[in-house]
Protein backbone atom coordinates (compact mmCIF):
# COMPACT_ATOMS: atom_id res chain seq x y z
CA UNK A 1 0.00 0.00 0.00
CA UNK A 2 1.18 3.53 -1.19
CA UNK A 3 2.35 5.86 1.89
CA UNK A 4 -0.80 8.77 1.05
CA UNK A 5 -3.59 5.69 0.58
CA UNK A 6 -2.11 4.02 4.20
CA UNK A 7 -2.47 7.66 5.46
CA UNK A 8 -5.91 8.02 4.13
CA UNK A 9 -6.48 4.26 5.95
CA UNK A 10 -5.88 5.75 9.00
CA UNK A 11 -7.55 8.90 8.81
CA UNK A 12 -10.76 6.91 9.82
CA UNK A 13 -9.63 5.33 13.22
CA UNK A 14 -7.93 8.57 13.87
CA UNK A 15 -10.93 10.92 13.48
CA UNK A 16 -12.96 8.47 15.51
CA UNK A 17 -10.63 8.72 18.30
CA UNK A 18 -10.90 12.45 18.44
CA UNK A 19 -14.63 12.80 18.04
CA UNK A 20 -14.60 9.92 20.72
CA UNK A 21 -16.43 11.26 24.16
CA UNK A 22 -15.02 8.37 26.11
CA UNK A 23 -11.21 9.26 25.01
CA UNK A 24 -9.82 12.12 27.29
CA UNK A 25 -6.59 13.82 26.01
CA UNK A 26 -4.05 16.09 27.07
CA UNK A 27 -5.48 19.58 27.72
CA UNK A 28 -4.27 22.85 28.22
CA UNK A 29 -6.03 26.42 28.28
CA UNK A 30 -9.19 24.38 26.21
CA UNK A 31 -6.82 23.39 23.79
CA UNK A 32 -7.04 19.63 23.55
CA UNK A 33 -4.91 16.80 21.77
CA UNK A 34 -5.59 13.11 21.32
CA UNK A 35 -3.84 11.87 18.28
CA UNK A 36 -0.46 13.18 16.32
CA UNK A 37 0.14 10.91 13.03
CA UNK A 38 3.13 11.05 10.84
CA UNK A 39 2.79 8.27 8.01
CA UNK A 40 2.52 5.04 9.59
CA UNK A 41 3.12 5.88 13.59
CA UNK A 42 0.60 7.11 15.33
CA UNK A 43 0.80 8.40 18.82
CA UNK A 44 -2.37 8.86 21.06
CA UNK A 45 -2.71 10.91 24.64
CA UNK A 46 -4.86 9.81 27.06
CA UNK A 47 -5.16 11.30 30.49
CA UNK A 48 -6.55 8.32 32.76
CA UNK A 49 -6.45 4.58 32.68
CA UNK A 50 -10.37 4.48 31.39
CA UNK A 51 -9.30 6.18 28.09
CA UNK A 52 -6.87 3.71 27.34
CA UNK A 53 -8.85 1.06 27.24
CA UNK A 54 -11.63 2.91 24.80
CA UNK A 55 -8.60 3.45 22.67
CA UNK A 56 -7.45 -0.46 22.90
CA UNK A 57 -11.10 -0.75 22.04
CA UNK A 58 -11.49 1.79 19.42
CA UNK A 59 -8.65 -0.45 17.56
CA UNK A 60 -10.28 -3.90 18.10
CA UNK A 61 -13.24 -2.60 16.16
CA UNK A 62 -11.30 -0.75 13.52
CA UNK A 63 -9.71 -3.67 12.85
CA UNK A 64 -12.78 -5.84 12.49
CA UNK A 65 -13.67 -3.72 9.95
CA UNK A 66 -10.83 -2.97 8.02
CA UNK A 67 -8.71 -6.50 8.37
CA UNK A 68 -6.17 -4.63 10.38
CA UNK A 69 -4.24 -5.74 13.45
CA UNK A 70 -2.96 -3.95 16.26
CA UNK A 71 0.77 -4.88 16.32
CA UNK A 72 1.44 -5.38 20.35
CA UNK A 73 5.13 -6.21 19.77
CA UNK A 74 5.54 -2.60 18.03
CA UNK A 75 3.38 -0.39 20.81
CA UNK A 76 4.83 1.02 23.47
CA UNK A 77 2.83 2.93 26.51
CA UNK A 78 4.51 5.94 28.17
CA UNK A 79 3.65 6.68 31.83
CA UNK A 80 4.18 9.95 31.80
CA UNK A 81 3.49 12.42 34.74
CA UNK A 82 2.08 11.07 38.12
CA UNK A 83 -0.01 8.31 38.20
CA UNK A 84 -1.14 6.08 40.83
CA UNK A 85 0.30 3.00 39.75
CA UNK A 86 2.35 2.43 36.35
CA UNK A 87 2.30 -1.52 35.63
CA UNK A 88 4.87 -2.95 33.11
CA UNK A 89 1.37 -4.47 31.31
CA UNK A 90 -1.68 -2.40 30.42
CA UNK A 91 -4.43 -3.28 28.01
CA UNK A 92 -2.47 -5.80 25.84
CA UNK A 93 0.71 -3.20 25.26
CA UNK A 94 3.85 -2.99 27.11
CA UNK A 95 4.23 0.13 29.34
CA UNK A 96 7.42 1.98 30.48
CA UNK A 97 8.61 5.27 32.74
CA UNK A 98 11.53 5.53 30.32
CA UNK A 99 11.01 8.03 27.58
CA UNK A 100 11.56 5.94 23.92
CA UNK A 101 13.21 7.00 20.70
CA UNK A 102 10.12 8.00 18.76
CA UNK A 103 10.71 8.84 15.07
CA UNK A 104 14.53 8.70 15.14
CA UNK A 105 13.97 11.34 18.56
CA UNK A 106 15.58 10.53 21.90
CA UNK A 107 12.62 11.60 23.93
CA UNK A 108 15.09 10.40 26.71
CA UNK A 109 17.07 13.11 26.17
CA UNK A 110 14.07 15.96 26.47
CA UNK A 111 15.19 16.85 29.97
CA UNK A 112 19.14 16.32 29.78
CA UNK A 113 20.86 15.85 27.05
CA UNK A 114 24.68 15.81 27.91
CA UNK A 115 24.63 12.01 27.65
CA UNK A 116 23.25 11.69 24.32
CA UNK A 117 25.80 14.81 22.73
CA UNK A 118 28.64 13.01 24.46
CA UNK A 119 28.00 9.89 22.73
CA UNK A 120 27.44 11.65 19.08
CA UNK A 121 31.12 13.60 19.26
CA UNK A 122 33.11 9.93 18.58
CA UNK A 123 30.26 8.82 16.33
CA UNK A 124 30.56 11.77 14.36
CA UNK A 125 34.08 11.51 14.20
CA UNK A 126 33.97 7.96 12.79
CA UNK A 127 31.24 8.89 10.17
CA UNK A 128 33.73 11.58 8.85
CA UNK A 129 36.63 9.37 8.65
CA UNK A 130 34.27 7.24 6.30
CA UNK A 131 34.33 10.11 3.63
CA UNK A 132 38.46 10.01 3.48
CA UNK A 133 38.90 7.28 0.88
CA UNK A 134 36.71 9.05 -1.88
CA UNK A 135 39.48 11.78 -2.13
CA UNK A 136 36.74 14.61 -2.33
CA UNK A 137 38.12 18.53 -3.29
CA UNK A 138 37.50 20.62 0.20
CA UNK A 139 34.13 21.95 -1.92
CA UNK A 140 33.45 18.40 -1.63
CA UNK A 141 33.99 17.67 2.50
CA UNK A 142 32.46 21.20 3.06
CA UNK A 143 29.13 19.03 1.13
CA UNK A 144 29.44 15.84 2.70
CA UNK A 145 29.46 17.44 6.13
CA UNK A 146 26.14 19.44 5.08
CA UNK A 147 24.23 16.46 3.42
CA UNK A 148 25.19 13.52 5.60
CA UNK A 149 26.63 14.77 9.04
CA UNK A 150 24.82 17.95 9.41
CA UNK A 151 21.23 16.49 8.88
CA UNK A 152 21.37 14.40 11.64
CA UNK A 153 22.28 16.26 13.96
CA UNK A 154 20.04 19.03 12.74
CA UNK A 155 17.06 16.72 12.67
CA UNK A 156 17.51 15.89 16.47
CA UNK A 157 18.09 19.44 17.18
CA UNK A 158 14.75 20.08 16.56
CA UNK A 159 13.53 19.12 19.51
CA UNK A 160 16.81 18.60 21.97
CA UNK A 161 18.32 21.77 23.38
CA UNK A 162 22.31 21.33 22.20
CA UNK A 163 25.26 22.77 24.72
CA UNK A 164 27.61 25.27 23.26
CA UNK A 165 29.96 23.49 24.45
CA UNK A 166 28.88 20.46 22.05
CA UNK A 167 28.33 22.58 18.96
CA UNK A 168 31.76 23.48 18.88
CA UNK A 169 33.12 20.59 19.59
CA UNK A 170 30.78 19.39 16.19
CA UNK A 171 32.06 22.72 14.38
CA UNK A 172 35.63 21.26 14.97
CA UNK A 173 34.99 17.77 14.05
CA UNK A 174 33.84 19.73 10.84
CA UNK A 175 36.42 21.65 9.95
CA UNK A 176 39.35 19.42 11.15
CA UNK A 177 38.01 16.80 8.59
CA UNK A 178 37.75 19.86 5.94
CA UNK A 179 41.17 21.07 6.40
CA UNK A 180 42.11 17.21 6.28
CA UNK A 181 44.21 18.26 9.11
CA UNK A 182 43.85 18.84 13.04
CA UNK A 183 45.70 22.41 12.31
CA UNK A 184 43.03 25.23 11.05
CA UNK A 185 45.28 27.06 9.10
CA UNK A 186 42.26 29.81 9.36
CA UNK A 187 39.82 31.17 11.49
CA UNK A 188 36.89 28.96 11.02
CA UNK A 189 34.13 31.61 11.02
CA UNK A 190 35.36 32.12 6.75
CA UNK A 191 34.50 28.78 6.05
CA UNK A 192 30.50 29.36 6.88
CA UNK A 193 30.53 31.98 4.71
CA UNK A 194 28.78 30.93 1.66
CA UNK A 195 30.89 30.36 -1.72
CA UNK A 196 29.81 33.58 -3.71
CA UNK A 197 31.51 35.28 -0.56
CA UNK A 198 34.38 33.50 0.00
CA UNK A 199 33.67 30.28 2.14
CA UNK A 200 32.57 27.00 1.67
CA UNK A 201 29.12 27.02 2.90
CA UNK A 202 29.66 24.79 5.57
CA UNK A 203 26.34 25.20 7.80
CA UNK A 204 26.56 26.79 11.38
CA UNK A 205 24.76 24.87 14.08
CA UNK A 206 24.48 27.14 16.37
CA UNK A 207 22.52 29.60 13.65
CA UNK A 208 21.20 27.00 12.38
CA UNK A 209 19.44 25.69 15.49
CA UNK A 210 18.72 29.73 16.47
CA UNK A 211 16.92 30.07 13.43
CA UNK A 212 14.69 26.58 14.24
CA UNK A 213 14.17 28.03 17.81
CA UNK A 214 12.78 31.08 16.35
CA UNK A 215 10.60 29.65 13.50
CA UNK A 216 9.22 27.47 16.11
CA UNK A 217 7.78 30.15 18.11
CA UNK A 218 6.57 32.25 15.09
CA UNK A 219 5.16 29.46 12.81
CA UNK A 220 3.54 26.83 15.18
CA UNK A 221 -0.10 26.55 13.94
CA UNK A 222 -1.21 23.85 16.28
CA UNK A 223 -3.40 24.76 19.19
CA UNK A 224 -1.78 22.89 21.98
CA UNK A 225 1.82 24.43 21.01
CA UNK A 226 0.68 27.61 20.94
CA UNK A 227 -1.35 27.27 24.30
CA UNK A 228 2.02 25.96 25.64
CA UNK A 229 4.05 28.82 24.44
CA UNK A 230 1.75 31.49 25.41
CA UNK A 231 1.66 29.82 29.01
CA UNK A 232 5.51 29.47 29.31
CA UNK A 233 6.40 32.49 27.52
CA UNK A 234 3.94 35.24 28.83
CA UNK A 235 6.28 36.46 31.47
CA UNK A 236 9.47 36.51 29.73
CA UNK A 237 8.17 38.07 26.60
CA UNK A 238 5.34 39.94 27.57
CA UNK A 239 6.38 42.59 24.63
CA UNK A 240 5.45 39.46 22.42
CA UNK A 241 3.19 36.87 24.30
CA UNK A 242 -0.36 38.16 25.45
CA UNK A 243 -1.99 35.95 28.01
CA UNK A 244 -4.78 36.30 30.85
CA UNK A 245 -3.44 34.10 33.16
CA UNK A 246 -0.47 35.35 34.89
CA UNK A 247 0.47 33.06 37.44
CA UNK A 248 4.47 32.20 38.86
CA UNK A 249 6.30 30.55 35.94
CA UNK A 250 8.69 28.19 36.35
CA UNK A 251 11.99 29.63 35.23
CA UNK A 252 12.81 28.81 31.59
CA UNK A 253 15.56 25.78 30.99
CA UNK A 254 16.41 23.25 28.06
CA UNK A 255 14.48 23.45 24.90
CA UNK A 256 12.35 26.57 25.90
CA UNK A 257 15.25 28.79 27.04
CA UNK A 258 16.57 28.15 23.68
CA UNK A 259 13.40 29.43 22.09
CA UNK A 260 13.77 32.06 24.48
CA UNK A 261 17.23 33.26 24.23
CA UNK A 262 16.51 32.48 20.03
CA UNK A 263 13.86 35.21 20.14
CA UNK A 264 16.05 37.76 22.61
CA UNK A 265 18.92 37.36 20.04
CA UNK A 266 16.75 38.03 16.90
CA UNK A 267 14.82 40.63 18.53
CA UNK A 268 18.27 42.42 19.31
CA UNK A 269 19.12 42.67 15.84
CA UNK A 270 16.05 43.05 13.17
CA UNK A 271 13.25 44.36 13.77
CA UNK A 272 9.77 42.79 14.32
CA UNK A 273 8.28 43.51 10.76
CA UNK A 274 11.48 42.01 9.48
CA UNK A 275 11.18 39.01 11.77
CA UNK A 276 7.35 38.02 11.03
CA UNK A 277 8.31 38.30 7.01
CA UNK A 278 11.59 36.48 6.31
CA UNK A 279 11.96 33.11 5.32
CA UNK A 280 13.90 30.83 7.17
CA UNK A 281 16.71 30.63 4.38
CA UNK A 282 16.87 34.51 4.08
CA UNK A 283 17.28 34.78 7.92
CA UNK A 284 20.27 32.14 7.99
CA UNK A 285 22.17 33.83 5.42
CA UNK A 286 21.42 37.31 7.14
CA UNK A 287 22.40 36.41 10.50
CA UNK A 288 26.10 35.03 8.53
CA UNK A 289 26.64 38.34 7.10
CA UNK A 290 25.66 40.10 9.98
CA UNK A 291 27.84 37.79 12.59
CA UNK A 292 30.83 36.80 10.39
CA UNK A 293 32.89 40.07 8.82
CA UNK A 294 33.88 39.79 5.57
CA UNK A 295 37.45 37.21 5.16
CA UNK A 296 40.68 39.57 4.89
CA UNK A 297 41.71 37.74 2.17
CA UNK A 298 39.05 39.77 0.28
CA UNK A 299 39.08 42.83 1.71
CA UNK A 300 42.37 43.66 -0.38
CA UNK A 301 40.01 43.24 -3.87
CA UNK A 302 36.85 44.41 -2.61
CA UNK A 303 35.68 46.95 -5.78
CA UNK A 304 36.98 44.69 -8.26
CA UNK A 305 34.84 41.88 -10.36
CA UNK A 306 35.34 38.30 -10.29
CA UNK A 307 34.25 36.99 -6.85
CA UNK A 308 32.12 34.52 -8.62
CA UNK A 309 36.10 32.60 -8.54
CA UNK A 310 35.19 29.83 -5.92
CA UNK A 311 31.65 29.22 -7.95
CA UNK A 312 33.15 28.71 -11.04
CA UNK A 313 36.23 26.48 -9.65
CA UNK A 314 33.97 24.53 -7.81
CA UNK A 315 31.77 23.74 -11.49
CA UNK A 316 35.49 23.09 -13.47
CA UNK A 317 36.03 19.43 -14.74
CA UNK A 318 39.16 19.51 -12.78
CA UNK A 319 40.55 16.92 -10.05
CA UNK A 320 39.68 17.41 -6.61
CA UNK A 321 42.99 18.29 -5.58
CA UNK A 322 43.39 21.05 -8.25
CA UNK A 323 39.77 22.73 -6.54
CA UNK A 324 41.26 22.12 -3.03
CA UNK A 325 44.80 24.03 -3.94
CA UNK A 326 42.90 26.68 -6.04
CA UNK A 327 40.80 27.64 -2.71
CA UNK A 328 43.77 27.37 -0.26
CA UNK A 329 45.72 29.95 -2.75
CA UNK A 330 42.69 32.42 -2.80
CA UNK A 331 42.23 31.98 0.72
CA UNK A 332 45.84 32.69 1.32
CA UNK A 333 46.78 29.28 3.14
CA UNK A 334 48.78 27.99 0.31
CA UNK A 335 51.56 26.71 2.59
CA UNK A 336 54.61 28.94 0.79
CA UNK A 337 57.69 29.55 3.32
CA UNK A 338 56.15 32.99 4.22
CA UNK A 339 53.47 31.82 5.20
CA UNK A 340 55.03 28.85 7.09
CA UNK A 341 56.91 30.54 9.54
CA UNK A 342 54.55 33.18 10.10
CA UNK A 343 52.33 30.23 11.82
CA UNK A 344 55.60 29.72 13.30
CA UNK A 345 56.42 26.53 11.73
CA UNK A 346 60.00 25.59 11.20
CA UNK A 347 62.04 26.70 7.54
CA UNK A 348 65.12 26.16 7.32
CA UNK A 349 64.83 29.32 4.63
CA UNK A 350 61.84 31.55 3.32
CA UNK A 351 63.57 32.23 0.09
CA UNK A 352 62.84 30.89 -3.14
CA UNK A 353 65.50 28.04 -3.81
CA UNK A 354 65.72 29.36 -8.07
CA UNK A 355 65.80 33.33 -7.32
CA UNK A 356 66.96 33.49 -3.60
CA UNK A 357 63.99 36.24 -2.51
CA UNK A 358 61.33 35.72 -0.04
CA UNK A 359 58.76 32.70 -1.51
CA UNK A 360 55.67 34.18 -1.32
CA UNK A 361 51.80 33.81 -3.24
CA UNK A 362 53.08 36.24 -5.71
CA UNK A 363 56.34 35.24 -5.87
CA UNK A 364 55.53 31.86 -6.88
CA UNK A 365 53.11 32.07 -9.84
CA UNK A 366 54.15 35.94 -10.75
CA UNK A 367 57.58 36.69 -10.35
CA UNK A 368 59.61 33.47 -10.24
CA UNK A 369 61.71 32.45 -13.06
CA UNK A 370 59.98 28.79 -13.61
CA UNK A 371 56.32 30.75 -13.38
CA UNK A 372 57.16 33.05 -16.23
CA UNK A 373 59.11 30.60 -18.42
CA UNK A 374 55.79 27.86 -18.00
CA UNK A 375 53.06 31.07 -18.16
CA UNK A 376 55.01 32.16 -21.55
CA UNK A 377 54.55 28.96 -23.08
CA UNK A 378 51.12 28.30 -22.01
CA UNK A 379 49.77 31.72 -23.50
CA UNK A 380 51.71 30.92 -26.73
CA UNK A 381 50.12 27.87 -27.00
CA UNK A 382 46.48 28.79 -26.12
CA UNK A 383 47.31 32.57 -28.49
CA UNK A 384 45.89 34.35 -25.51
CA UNK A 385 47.72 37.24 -23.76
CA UNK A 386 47.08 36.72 -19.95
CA UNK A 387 47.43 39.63 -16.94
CA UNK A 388 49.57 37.73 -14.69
CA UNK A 389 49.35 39.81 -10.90
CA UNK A 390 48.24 39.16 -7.48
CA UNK A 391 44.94 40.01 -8.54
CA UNK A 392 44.27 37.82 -11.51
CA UNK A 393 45.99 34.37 -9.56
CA UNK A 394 43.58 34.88 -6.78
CA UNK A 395 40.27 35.27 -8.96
CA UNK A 396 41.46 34.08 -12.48
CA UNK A 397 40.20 35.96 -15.41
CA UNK A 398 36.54 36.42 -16.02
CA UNK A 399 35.15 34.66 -18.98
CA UNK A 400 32.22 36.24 -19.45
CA UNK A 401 32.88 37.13 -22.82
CA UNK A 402 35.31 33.86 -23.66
CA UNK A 403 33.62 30.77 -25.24
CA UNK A 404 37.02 29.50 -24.11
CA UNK A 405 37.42 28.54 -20.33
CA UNK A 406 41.00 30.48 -19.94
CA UNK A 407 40.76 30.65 -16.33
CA UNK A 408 40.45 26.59 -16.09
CA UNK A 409 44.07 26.49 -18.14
CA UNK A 410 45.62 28.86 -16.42
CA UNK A 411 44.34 27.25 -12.83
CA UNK A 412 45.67 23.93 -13.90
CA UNK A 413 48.85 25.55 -15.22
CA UNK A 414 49.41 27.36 -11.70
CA UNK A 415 48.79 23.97 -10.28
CA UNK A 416 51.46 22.36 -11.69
CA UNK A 417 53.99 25.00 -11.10
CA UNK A 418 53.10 24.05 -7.51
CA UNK A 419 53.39 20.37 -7.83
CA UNK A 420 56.75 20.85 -9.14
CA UNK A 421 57.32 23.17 -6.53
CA UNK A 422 56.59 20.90 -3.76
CA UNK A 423 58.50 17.87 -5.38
CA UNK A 424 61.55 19.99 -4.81
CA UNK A 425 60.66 20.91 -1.33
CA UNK A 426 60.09 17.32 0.16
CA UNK A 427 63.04 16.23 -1.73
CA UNK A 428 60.87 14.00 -4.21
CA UNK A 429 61.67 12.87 -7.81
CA UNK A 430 61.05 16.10 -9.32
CA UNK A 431 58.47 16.09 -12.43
CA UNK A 432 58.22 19.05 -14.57
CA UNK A 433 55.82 21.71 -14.80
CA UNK A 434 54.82 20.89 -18.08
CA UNK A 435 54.39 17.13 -17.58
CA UNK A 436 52.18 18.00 -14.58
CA UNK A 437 50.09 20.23 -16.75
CA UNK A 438 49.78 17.59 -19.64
CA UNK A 439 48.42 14.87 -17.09
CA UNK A 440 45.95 17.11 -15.57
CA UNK A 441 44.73 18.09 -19.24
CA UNK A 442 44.56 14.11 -20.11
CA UNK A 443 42.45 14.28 -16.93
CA UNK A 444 40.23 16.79 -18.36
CA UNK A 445 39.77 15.46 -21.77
CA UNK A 446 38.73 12.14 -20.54
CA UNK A 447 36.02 13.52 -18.67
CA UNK A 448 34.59 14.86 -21.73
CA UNK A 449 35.28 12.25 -23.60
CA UNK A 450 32.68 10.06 -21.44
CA UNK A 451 30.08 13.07 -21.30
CA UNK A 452 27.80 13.24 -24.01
CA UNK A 453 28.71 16.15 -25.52
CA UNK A 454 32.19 17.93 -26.39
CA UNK A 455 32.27 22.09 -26.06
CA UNK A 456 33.05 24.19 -28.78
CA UNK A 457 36.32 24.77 -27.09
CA UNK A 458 37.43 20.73 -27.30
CA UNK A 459 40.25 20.91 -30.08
CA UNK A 460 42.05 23.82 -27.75
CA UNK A 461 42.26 21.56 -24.63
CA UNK A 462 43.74 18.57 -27.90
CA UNK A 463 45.60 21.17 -28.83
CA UNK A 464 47.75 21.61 -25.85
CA UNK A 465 48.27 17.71 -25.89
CA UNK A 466 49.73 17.74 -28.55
CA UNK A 467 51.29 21.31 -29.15
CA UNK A 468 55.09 21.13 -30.05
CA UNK A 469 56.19 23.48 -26.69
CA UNK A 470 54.58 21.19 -24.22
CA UNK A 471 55.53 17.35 -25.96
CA UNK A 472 57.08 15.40 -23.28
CA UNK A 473 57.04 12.18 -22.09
CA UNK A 474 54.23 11.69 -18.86
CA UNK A 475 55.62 8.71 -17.83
């Protein structure tokens, strides 16, 4: 049976229960609720021992008329609150004091949730180790943390109030596996900017989970969650929260101070038209730009065009590792010798080992005799003249007006200067700059070569395969 014709099964034994005289549910301020039913589980409140048995017996004769069984081994009964006596057995189901996971939800954890955070840090930890072997580009990890780490703890944020403390130890887990190294080589607030701006979109908990809080207390449509909130929330936002009955509150902890503190925080910062308007993805990306100052790495090249870069590297047909060096060089934590012993990591030297001056950024794919022997070649085998400064090796050359992707050759041809580069650093068997740039552009014609269509561009990229100035042997 189809998921909407087993929910339109239901919807008959579930509307009986409410109109039911002889069911009593949870009630507060006249707002009552019996059932909640999401696809196939069903949860029912009943307020004394008499309405649990209707409900057992609601069920028998459901299923006398339908064909359908009550499933005793998959029902669980929650004593919840005081009662006078809580047996193990009750009307056919098994009963327990011991809040149960209820759609993928620790209720368990409602009240404290330490325990439960504790256990996810290692698990999280293991799940991101699991990504390593796919070699993904650091677009790529920024991703996999969103889609399949992120989400789960997201979805169980929902409802469980989350530490500080535990975010950040999350955040860390994060970026660590990012980086592909325990040493940030930057502060981590750049990497939840969003790509157009910089980052890598990686998604902030903590704003994440403010943003919930908030949405929560503006969008909640049932009755029973917003007699709840009006109770609990009349006194502490009485700016906000309009009630009649103003009785001693208990003071505000877990999940509620949250919602609380969510509302405080928001409140601070936009105002209340704003607030009641926004979407929930507008207010995310606000509260980034508002929280997290624009990287320094970008400050230098504010007025000038191109900071679509990190898009366009992150939609090249280019290896991983090529995207993940491209982004390190524009964020400025291209590990050159500068830049090394500024972190205060050991050189034996900071100068460049070919022209005996200070290896930095610009150094290395401007100024340095093996960058301007391997650019001249490359531009006289694509015929293109190319601006080669700080500027244009941090945000490539715009294309707009190319049917040729220039700023793809001349990221793989910086790439390979830096291969080389490295080789002779780490005392390796040093390959040249040109080989390097030949393998990466076999790379790149093989991918097209299995896609389904070639770009009008296709005999360039043959062209430097088999162009006189770069023939060498790969092997």
């Amino acid at each position: 049976m189809s998921p909407l014709l087993f929910a339109l099964y239901l919807e008959s034994l579930c509307l009986s229960i409410i109109q039911s005289s002889h069911i009593r549910g949870f009630n507060i301020l006249g707002s009552e609720v019996k059932v909640l039913a999401y696809a196939d589980d069903v949860a029912i409140f009943c307020t004394d021992k008499p309405s649990v048995e209707n409900v057992i017996t609601t069920i028998g004769k459901f299923g006398v008329v339908s064909g359908a069984r009550l499933n005793s081994s998959k029902s669980l009964g929650l004593w919840f609150g005081s009662w006078g006596s809580t047996p193990n057995q009750f009307a056919g189901i098994n009963w327990t004091r011991t809040p149960p996971k209820y759609l993928g939800v620790p209720l368990d954890a409602y009240r404290f949730s330490a325990r439960y955070w504790k256990e996810r840090v290692p698990m999280l930890e293991r799940q991101a180790q699991a990504f390593i072997p796919y070699r993904l580009s650091i677009f790529g990890r920024a991703k996999a943390c969103n889609t399949f780490l992120a989400t789960k703890l997201y979805y169980v944020l929902q409802l469980i109030h989350c530490a500080r403390f535990y975010v950040q130890r999350f955040h860390r887990i994060f970026a660590t596996f990012i980086w592909s190294s325990t040493f940030e080589p930057m502060r981590r607030d750049n990497i939840f900017r969003q790509v157009s701006d910089g980052g890598l979109g990686l998604k902030h908990l903590y704003i994440w989970q403010t943003v919930s809080r908030f949405f929560f207390f503006r969008d909640s449509s049932h009755p029973i969650i917003r007699s709840f909130l009006q109770v609990t929330l009349v006194n502490s936002l009485p700016d906000i929260v309009v009630s009649s009955n103003f009785s001693a509150r208990p003071c505000l902890w877990g999940f509620m101070q949250e919602v609380y503190f969510a509302v405080q925080f928001l409140k601070a910062r936009f105002s209340m038209e704003y607030l009641y308007t926004v979407s929930r993805k507008t207010l995310y990306k606000d509260l980034l730009s508002m929280l997290f100052p624009p990287p320094l790495y970008r400050s230098s090249y504010f007025d000038l065009p191109g900071h679509d870069v990190l898009e366009r590297v992150r939609k090249m047909y280019i290896s991983p590792n090529s995207k993940t060096f491209f982004y390190k060089l524009h964020s400025e934590t291209l590990p050159v010798k500068t830049w090394l012993q500024r972190k205060g990591i050991f050189v034996s030297t900071v100068n460049c080992r070919l022209c005996d001056v200070p290896e930095t950024i610009e150094h290395c794919f401007v100024s340095c005799k093996d960058a301007i022997l391997f650019s001249g070649v490359l531009q006289r085998t694509l015929r293109k003249k190319f601006t080669i400064n700080s500027y244009t090796v941090r945000y490539l050359m715009p294309t707009s007006l190319d049917e040729v992707p220039y700023d793809m050759f001349f990221l793989i041809g910086i790439h390979s200067l830096w291969k080389t580069r490295m080789q002779d650093r780490n005392a390796e068997p040093i390959i040249s700059s040109r080989t390097h740039f030949i393998r990466m552009a076999i790379h790149l014609k093989d991918v097209y070569d299995e896609l389904d269509f070639r770009p009008d561009w296709y005999p360039i990229l043959v062209k430097c395969l088999a162009s006189p100035l770069f023939l060498c042997s790969t092997l």
